[in-house]
N, C-alpha and C. Protein backbone atom coordinates (compact mmCIF):
# COMPACT_ATOMS: atom_id res chain seq x y z
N UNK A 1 99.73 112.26 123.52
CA UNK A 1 101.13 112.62 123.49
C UNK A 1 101.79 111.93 122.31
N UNK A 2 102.83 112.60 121.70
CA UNK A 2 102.87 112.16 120.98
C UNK A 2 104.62 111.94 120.61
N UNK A 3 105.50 111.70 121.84
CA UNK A 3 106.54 111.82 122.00
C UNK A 3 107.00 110.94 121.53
N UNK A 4 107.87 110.29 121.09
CA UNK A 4 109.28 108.83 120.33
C UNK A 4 109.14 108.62 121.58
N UNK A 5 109.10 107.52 121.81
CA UNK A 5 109.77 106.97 123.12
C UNK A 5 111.13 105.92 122.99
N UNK A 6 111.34 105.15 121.52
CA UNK A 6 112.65 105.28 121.52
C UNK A 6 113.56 105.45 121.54
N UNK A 7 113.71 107.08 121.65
CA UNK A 7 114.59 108.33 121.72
C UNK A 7 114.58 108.83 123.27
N UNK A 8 113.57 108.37 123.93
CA UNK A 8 113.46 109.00 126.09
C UNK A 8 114.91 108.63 126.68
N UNK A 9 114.90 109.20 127.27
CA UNK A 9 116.09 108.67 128.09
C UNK A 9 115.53 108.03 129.29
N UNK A 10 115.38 106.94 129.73
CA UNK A 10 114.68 105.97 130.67
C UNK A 10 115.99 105.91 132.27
N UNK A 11 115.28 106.50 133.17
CA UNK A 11 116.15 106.18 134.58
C UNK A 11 115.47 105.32 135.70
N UNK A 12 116.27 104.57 136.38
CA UNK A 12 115.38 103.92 137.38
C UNK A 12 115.51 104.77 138.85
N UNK A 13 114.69 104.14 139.83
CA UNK A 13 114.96 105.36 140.88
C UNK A 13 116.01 104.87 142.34
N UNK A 14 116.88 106.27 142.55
CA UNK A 14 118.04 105.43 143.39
C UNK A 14 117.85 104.95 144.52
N UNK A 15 116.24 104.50 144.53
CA UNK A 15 115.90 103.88 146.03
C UNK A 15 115.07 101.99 145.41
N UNK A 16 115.76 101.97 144.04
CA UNK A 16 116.08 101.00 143.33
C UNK A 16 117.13 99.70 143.99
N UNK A 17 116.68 98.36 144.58
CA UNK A 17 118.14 97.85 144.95
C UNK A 17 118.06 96.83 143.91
N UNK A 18 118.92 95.63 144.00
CA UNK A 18 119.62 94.73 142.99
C UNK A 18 118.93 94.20 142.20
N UNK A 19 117.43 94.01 142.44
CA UNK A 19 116.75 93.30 141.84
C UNK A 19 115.93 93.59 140.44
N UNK A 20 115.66 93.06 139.49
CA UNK A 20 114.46 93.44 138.30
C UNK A 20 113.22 93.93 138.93
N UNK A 21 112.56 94.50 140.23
CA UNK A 21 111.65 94.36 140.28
C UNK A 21 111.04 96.74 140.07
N UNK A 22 111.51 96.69 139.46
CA UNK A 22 111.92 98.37 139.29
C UNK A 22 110.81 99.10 138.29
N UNK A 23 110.37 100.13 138.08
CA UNK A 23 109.85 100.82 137.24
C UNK A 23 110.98 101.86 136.74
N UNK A 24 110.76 102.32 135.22
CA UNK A 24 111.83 103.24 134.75
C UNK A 24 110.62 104.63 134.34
N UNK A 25 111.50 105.46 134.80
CA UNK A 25 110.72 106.67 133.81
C UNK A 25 111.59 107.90 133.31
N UNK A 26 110.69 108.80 131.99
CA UNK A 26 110.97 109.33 131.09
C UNK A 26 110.58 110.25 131.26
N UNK A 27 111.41 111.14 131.17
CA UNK A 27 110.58 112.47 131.21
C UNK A 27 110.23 113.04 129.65
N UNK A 28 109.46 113.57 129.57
CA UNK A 28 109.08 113.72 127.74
C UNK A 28 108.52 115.27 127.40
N UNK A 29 108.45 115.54 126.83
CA UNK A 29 107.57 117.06 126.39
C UNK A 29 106.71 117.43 126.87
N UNK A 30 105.98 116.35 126.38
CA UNK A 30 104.65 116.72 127.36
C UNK A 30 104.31 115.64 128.67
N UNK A 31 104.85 115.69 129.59
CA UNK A 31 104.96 114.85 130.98
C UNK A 31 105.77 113.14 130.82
N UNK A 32 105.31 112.54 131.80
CA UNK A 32 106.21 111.40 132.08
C UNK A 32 105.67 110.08 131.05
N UNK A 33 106.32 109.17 131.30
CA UNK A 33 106.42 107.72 130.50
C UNK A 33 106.87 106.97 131.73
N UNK A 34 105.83 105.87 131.93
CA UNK A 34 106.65 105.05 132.94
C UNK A 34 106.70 103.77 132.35
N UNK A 35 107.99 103.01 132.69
CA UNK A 35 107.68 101.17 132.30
C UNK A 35 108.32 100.50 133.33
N UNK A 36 108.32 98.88 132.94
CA UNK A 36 108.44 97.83 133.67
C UNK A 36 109.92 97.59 133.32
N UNK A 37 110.74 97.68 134.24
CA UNK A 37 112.27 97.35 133.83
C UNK A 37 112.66 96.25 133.33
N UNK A 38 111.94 95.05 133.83
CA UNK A 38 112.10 93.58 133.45
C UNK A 38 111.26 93.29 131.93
N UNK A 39 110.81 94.40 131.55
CA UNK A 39 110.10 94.43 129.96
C UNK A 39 109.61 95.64 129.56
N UNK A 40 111.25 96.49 129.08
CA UNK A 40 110.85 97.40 128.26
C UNK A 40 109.97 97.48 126.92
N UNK A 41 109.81 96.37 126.67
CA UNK A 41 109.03 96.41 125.40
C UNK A 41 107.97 96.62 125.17
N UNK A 42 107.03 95.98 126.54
CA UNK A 42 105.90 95.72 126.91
C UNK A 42 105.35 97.27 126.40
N UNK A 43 105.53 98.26 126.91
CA UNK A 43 105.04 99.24 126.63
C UNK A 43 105.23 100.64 127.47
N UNK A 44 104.33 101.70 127.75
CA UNK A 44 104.77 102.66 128.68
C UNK A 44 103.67 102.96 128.69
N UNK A 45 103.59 103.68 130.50
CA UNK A 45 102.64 104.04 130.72
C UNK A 45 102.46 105.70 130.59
N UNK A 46 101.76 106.38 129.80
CA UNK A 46 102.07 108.07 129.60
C UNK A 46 101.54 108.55 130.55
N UNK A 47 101.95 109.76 130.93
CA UNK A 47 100.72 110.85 131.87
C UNK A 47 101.07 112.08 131.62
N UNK A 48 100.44 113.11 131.07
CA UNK A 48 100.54 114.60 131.81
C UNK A 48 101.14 115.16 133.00
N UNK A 49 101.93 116.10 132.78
CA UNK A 49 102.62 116.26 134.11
C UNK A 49 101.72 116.51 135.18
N UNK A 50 100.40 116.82 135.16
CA UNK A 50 99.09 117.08 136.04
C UNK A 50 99.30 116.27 136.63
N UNK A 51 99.11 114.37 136.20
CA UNK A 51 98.38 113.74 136.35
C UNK A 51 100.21 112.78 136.59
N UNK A 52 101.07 113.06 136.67
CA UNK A 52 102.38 112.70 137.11
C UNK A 52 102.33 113.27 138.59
N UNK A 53 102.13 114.42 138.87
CA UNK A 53 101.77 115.27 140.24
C UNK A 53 100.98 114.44 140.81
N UNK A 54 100.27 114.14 140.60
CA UNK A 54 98.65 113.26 141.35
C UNK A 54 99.43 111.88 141.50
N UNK A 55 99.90 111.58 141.30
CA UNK A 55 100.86 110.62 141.16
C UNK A 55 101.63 110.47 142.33
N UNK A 56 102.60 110.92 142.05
CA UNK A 56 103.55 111.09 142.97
C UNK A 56 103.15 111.84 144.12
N UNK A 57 102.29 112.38 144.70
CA UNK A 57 101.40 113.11 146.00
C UNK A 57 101.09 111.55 146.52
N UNK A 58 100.07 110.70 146.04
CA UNK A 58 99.87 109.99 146.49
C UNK A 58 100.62 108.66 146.72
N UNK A 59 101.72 108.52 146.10
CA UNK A 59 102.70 107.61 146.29
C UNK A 59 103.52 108.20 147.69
N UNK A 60 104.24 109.29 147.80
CA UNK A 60 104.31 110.04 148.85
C UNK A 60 103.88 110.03 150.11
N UNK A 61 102.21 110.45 149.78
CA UNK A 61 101.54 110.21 151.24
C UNK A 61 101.26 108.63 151.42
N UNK A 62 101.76 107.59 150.78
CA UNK A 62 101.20 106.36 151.16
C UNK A 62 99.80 105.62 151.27
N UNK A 63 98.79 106.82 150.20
CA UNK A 63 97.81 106.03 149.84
C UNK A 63 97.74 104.64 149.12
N UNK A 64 98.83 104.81 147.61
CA UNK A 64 98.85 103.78 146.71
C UNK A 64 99.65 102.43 147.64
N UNK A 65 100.12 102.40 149.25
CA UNK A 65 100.86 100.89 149.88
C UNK A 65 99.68 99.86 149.66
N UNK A 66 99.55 99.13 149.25
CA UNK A 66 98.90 97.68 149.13
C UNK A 66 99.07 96.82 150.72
N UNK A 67 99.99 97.16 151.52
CA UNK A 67 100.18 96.45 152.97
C UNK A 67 99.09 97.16 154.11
């Protein structure tokens, strides 16, 4: 991909509360950009909107809980 990402427009999500502990994402041309709110700099993570879907299915169904 080969999108600017200085130019994304970066949102956090409104189930976001007070704290730094947040991911931001971008939607881009060709699929998403995700980062670390407490260090945009650090970098972004890209995906295909395929592979944004696969994503979010399993965040959803509660495979990716660590508890």
């Amino acid at each position: 991909m080969v999108d600017d990402l200085s130019r994304a427009s970066w949102r956090k999500s409104t189930y976001s509360g007070g704290g730094n502990d947040c991911v931001e994402v971008a939607f881009l041309n060709e699929g998403m950009a995700v980062r670390d709110s407490k260090n945009p700099k650090a970098g972004a993570l890209r995906l295909p909107e395929s592979e944004w879907k696969l994503l979010m299915a399993a965040a959803r169904s509660g495979s990716l809980d660590l508890r």
